[in-house]
N, C-alpha and C. Protein backbone atom coordinates (compact mmCIF):
# COMPACT_ATOMS: atom_id res chain seq x y z
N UNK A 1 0.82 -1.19 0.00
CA UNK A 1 0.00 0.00 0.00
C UNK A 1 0.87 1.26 0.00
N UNK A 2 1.71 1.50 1.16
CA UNK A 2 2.70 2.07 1.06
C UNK A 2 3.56 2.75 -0.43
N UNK A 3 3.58 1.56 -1.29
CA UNK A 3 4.64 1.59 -2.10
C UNK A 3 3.39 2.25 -3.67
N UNK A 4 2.64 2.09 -3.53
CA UNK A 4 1.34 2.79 -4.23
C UNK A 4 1.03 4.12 -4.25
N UNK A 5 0.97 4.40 -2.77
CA UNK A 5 0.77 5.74 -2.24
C UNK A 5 2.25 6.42 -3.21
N UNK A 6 3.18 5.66 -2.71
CA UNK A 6 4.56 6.56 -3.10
C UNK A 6 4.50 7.02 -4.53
N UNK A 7 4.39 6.29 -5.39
CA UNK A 7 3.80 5.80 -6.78
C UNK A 7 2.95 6.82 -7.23
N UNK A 8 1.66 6.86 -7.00
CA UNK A 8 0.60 8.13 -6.98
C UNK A 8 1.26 9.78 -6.65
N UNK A 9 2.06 9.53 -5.54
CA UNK A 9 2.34 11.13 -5.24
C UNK A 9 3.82 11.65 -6.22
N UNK A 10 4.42 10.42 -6.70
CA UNK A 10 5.50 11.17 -7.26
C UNK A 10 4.75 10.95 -8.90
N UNK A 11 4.04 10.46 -9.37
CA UNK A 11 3.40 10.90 -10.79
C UNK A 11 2.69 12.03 -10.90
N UNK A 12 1.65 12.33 -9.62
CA UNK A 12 1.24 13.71 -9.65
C UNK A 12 2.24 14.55 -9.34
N UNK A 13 2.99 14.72 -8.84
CA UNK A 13 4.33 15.48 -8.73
C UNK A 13 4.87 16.28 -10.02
N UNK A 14 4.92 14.83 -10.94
CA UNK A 14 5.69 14.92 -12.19
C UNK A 14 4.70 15.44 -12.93
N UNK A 15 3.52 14.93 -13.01
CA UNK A 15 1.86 16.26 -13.82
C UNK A 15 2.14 17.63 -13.45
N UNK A 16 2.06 17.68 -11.95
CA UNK A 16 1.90 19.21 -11.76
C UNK A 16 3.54 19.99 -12.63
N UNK A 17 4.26 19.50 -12.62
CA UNK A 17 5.25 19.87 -12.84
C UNK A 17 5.64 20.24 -14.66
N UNK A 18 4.90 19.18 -15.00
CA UNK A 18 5.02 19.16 -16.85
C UNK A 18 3.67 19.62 -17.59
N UNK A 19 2.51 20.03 -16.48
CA UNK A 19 1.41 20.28 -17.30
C UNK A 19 1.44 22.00 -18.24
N UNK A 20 1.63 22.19 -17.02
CA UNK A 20 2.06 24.21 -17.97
C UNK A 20 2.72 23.66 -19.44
N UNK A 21 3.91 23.55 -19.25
CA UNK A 21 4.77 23.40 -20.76
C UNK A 21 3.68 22.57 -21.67
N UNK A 22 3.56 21.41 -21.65
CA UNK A 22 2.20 20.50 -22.24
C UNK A 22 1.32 21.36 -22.67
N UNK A 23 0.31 22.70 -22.04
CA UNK A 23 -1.00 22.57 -22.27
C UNK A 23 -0.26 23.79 -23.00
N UNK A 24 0.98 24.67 -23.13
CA UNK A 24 1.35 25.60 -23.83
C UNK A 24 1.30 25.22 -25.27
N UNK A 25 1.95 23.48 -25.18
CA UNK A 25 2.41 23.21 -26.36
C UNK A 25 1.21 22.39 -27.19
N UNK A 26 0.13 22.67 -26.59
CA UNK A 26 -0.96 21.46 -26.78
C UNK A 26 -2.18 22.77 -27.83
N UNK A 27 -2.19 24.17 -26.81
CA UNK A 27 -2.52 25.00 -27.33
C UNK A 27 -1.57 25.71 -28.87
N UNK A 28 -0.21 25.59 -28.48
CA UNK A 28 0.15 25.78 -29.77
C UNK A 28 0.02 25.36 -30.95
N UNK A 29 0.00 24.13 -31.21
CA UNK A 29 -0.18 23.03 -32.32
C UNK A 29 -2.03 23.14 -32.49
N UNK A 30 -2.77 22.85 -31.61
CA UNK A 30 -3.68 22.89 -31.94
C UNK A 30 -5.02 24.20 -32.11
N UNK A 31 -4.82 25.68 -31.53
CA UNK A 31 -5.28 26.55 -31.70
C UNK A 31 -6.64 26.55 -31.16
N UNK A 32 -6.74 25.67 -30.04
CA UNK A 32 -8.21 25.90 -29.45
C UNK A 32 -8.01 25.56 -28.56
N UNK A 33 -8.50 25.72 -26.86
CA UNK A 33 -8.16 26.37 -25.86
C UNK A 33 -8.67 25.16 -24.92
N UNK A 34 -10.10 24.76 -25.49
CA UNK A 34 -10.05 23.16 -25.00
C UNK A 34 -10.13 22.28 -25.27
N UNK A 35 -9.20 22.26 -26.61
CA UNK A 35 -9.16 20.49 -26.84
C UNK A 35 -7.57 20.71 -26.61
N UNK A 36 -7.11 21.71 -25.88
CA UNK A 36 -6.21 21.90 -26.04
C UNK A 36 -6.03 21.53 -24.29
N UNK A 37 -6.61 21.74 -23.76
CA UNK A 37 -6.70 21.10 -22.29
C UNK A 37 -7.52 19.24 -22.61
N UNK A 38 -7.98 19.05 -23.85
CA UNK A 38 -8.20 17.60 -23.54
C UNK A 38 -7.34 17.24 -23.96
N UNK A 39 -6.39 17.51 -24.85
CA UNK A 39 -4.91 16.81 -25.37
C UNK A 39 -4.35 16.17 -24.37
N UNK A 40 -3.86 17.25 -23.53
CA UNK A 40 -3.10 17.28 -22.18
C UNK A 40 -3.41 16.15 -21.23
N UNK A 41 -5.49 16.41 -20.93
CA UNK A 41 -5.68 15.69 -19.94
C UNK A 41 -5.63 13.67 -20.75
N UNK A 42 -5.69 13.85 -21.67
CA UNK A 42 -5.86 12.22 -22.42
C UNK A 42 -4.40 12.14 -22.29
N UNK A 43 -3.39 12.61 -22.42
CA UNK A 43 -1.97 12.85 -22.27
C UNK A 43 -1.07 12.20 -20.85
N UNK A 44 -1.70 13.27 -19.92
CA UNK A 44 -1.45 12.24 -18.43
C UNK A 44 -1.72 10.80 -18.16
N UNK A 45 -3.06 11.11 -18.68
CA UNK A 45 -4.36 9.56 -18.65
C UNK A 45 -2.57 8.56 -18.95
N UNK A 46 -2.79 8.84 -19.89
CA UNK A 46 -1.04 7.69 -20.51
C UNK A 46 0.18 7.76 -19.93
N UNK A 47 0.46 9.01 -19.28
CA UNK A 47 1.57 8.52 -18.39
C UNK A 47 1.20 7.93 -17.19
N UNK A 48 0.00 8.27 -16.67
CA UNK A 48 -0.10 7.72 -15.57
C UNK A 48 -0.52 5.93 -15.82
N UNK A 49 -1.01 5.38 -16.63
CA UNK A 49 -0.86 4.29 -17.47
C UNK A 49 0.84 3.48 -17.49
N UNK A 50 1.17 4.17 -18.10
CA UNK A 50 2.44 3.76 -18.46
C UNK A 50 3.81 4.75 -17.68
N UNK A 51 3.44 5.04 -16.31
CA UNK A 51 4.45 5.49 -15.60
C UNK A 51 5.81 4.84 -15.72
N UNK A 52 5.78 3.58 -15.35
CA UNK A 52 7.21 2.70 -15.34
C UNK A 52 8.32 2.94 -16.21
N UNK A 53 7.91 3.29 -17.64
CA UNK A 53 8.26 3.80 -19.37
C UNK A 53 8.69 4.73 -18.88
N UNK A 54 7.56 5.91 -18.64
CA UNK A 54 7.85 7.63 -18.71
C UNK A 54 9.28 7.76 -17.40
N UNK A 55 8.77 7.23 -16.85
CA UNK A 55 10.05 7.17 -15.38
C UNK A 55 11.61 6.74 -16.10
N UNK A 56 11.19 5.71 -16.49
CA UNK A 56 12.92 5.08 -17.29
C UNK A 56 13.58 6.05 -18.47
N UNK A 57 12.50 6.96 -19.17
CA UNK A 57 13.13 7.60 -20.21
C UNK A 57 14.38 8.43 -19.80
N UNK A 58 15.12 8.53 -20.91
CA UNK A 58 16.40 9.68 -20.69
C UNK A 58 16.01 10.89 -20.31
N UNK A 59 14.68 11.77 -20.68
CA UNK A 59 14.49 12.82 -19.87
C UNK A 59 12.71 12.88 -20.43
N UNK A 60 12.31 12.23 -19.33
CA UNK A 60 10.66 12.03 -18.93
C UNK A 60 9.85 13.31 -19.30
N UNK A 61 10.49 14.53 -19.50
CA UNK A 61 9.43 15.61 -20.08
C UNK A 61 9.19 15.27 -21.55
N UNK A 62 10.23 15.59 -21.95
CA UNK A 62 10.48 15.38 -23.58
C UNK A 62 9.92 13.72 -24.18
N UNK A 63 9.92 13.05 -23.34
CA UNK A 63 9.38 11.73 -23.49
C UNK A 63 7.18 12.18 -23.71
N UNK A 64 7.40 12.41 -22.35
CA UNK A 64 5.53 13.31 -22.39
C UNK A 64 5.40 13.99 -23.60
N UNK A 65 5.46 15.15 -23.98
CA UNK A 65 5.77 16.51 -25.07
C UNK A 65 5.77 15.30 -26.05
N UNK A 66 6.62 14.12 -26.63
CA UNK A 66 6.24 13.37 -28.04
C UNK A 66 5.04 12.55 -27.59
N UNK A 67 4.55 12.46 -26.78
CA UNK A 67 3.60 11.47 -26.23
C UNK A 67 2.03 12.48 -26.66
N UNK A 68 2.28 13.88 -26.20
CA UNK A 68 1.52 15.16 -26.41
C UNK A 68 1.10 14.99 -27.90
N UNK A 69 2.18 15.15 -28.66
CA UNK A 69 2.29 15.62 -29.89
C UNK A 69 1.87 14.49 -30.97
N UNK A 70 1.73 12.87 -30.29
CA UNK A 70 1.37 11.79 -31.09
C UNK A 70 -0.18 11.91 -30.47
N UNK A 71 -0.56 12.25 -29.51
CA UNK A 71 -2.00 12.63 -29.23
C UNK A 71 -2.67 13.26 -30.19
N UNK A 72 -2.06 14.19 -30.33
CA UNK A 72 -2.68 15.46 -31.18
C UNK A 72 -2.53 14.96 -32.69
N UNK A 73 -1.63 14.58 -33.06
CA UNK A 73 -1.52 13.39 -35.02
C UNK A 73 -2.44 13.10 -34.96
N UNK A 74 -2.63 12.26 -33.86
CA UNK A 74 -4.06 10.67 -33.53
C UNK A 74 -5.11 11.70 -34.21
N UNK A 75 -5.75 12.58 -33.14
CA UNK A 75 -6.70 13.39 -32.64
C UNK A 75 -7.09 13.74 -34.55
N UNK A 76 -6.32 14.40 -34.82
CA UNK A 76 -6.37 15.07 -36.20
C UNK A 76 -6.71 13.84 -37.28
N UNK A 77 -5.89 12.95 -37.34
CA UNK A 77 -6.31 11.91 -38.41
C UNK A 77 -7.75 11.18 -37.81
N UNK A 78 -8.25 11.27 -36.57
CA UNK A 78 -9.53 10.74 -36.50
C UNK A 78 -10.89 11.67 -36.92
N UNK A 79 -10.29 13.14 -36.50
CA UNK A 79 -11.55 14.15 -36.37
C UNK A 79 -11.22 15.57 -38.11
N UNK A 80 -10.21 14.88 -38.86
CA UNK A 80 -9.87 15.57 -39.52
C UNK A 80 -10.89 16.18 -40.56
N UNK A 81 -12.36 15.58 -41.32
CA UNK A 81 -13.31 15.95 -41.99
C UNK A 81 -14.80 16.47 -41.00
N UNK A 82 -14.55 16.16 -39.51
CA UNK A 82 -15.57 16.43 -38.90
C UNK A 82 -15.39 17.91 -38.02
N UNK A 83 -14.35 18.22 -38.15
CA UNK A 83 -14.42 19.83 -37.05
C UNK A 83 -13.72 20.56 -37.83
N UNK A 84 -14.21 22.27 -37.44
CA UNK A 84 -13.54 23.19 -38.38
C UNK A 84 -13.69 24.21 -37.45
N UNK A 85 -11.88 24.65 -36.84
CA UNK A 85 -12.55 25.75 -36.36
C UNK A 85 -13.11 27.07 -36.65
N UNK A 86 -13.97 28.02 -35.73
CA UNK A 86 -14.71 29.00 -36.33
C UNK A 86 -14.53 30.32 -35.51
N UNK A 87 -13.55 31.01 -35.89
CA UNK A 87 -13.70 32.06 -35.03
C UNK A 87 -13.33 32.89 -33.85
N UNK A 88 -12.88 31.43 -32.60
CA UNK A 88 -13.22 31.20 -31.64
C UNK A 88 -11.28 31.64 -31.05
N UNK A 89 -11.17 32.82 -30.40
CA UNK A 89 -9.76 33.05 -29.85
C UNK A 89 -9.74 32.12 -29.15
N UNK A 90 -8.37 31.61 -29.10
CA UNK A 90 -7.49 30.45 -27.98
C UNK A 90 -7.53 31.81 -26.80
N UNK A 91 -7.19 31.01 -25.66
CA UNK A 91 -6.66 31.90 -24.43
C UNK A 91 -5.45 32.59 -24.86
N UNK A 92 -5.23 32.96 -23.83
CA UNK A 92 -3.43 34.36 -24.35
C UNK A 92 -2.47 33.28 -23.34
N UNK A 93 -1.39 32.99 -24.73
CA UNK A 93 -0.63 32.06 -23.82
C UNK A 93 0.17 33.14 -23.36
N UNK A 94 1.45 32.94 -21.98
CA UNK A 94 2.27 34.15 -21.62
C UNK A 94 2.83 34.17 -22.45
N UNK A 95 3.16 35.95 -22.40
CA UNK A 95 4.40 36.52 -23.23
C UNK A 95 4.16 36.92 -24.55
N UNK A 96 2.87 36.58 -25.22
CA UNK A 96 1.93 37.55 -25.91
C UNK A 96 1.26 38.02 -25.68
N UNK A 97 1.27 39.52 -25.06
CA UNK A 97 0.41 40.62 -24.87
C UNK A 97 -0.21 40.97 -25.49
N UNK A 98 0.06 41.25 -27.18
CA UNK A 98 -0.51 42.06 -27.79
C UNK A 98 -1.88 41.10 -28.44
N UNK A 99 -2.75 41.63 -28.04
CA UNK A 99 -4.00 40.53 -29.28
C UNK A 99 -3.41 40.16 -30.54
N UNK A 100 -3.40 41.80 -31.35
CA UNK A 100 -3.29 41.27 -32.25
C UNK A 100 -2.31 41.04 -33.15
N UNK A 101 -1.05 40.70 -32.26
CA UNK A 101 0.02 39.87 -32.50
C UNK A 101 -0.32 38.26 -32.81
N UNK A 102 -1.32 37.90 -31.33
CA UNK A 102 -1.27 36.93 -30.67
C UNK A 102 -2.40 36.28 -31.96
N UNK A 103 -3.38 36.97 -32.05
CA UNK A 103 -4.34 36.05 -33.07
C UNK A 103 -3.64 36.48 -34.93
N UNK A 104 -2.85 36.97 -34.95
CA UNK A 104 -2.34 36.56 -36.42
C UNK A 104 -1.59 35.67 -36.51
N UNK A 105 -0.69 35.47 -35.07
CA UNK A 105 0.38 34.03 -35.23
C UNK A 105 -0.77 32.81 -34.92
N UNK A 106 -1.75 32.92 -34.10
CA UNK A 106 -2.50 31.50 -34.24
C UNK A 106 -3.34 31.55 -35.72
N UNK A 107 -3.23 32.42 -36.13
CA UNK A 107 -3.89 32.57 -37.80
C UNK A 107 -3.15 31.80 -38.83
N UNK A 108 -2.04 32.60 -38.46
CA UNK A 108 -0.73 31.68 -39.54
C UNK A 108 -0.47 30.64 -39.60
N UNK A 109 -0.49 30.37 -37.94
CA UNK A 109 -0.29 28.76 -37.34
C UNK A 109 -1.18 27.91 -38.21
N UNK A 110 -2.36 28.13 -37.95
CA UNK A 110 -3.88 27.35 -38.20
C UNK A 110 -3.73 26.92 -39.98
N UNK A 111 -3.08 28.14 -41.01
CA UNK A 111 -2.74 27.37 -42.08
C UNK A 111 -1.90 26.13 -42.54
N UNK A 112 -1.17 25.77 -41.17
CA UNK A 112 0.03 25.03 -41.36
C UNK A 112 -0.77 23.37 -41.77
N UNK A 113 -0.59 22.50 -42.28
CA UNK A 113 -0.96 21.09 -42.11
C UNK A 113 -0.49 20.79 -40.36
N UNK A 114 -1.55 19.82 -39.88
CA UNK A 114 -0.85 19.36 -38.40
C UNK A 114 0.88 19.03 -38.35
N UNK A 115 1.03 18.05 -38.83
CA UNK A 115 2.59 17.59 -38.82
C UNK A 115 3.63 18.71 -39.07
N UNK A 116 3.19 19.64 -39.98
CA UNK A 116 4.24 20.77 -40.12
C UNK A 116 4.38 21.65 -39.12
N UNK A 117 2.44 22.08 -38.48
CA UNK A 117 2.39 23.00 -37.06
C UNK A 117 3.26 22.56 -35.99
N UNK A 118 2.92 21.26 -36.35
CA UNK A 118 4.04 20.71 -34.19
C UNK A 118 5.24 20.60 -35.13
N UNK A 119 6.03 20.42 -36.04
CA UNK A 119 7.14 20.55 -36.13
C UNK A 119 7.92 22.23 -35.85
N UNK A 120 6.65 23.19 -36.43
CA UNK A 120 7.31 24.40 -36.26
C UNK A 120 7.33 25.31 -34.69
N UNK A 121 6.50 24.42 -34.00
CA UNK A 121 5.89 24.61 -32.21
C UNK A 121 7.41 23.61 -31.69
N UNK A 122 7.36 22.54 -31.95
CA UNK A 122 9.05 22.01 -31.49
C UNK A 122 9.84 22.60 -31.69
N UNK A 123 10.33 23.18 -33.44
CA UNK A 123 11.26 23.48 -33.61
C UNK A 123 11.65 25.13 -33.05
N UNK A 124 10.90 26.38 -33.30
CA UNK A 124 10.78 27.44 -33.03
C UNK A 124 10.13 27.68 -31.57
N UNK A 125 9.78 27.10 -31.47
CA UNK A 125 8.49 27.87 -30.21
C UNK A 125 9.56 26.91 -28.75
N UNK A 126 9.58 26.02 -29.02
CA UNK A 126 10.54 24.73 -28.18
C UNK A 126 11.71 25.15 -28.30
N UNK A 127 12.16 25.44 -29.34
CA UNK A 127 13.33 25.19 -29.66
C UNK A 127 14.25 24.07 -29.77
N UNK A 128 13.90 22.90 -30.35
CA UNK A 128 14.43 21.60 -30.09
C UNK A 128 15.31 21.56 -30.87
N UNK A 129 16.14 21.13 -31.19
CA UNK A 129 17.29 20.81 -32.43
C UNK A 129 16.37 19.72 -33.55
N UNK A 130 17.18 19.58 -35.00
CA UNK A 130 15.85 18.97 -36.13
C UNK A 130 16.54 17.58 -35.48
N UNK A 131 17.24 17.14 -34.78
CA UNK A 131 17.76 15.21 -33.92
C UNK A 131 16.25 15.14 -32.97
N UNK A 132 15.92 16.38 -31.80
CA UNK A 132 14.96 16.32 -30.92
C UNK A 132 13.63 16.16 -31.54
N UNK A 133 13.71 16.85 -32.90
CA UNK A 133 11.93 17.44 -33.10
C UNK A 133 11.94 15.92 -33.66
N UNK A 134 12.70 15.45 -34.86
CA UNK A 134 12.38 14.01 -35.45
C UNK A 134 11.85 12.77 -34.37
N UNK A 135 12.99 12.64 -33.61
CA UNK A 135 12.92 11.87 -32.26
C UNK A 135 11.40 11.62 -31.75
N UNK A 136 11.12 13.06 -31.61
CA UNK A 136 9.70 13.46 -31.00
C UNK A 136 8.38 12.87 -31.64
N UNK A 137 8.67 13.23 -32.96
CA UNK A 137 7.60 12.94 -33.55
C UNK A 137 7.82 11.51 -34.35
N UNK A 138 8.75 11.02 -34.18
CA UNK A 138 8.83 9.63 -35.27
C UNK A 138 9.02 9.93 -36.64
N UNK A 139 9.87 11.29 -37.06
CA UNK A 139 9.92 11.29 -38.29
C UNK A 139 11.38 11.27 -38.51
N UNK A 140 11.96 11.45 -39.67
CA UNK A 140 13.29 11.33 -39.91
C UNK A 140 13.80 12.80 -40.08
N UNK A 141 15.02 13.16 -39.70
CA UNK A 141 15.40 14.49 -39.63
C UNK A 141 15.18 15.22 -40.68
N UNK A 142 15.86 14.62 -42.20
CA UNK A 142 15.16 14.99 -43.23
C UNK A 142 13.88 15.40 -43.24
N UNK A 143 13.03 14.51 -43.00
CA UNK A 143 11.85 15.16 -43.44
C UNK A 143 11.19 16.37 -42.46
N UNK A 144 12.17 16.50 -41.18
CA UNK A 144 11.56 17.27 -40.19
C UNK A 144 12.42 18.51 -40.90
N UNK A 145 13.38 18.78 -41.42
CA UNK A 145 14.01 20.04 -42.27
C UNK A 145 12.71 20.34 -43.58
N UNK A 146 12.35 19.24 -43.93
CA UNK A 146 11.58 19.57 -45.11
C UNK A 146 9.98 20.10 -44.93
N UNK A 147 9.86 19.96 -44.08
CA UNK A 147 8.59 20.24 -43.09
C UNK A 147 9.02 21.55 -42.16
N UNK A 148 9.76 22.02 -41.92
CA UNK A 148 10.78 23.17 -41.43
C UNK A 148 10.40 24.10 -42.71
N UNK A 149 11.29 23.88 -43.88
CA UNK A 149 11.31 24.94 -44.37
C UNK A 149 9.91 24.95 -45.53
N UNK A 150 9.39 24.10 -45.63
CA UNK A 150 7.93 24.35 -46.28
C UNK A 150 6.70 25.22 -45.19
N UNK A 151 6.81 25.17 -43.83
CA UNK A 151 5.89 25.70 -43.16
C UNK A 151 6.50 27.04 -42.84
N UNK A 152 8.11 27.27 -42.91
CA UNK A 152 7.99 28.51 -43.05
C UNK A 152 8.13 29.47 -44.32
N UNK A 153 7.57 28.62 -45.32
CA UNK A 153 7.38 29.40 -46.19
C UNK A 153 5.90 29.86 -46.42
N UNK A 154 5.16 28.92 -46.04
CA UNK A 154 3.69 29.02 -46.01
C UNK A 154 3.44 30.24 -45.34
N UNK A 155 4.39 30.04 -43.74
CA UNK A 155 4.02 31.17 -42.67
C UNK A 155 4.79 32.79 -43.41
N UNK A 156 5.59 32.57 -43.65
CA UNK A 156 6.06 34.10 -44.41
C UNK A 156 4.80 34.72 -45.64
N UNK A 157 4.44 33.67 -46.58
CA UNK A 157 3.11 33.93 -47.22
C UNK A 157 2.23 34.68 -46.44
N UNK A 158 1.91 33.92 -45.29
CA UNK A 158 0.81 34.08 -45.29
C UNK A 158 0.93 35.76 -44.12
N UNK A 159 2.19 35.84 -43.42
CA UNK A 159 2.33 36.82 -42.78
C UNK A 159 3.00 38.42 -43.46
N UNK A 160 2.79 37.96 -45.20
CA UNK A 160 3.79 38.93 -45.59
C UNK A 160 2.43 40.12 -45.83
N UNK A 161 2.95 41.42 -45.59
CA UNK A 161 2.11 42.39 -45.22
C UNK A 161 1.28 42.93 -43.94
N UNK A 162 1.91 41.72 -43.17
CA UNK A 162 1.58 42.11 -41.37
C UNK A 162 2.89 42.84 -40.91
N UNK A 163 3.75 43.07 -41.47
CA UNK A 163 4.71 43.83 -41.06
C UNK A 163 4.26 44.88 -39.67
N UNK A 164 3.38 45.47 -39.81
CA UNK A 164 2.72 46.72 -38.59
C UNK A 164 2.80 45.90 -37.69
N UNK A 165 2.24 44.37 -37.47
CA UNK A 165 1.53 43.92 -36.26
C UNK A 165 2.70 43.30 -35.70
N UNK A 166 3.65 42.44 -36.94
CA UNK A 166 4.22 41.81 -36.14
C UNK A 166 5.62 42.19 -35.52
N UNK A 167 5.74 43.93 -35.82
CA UNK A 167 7.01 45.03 -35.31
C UNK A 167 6.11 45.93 -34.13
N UNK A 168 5.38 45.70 -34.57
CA UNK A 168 4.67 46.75 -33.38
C UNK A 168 4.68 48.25 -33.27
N UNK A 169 4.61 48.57 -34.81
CA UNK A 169 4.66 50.04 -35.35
C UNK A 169 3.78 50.41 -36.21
């Protein structure tokens, strides 16, 4: 019983501890505020499942965060012809103040294909190296460069002539 209890308090430990970064990165990739908290919460559901795994990894966040990010693939290839979002601002993650900074980058974002969005939320927003983001997502570095520089070409498209918003002049 003992050894259960112990078990329970150091996994919630490790939730409270990795959920911020998670629901940042859950909202990034996906641009809506609560499926962006159900990512997360179906997310734990699995580590706390498969604690023994997440515990042994080389570094148990980054293990979660690809665990996040294969949630959200799943999520998309199941619900991909049935939801569209409409309208609807995400919350203000920190450190974007400005609105309407904040809703032209989830604008830009939202054009990306899924696989390219969490590559450019790993690669830029994370900052992972293209060894971490592949790793993460199960793709090959190659194709995580090629998915790199196709989404930021999309995103320069699609941001070229926001110059005002996104200098803040």
């Amino acid at each position: 019983m003992r050894g259960s209890a112990h078990r329970t308090e150091e996994i919630e430990e490790f939730m409270r501890t990795v959920s911020p970064s998670l629901f940042r990165a859950a909202l990034l990739v996906c641009g809506d505020h609560h499926l962006a908290e159900d990512l997360v919460q179906t997310t734990l559901g699995k580590v706390f499942v498969s604690w023994r795994r997440v515990r042994k990894a080389d570094h148990p966040p980054a293990y979660v965060r690809a665990m996040l990010m294969r949630t959200y693939l799943s999520y998309v290839r199941l619900h991909r012809t049935y939801e569209k979002p409409v309208g609807e601002l995400p919350e203000q993650v920190s450190g974007a103040r400005d609105p309407a900074l904040r809703l032209t980058l989830m604008n830009a974002l939202a054009q990306l294909p899924p696989r390219d969005r969490a590559v450019v939320v790993l690669r830029y927003w994370e900052d992972r190296s293209v060894a971490q983001t592949a790793a993460e997502l199960g793709l090959s570095e190659g194709n995580v460069r090629i998915r790199s520089m196709r989404a930021l070409k999309i995103l320069r498209g699609t941001l070229a002539g926001q110059h005002d918003i996104l200098t803040g002049k």
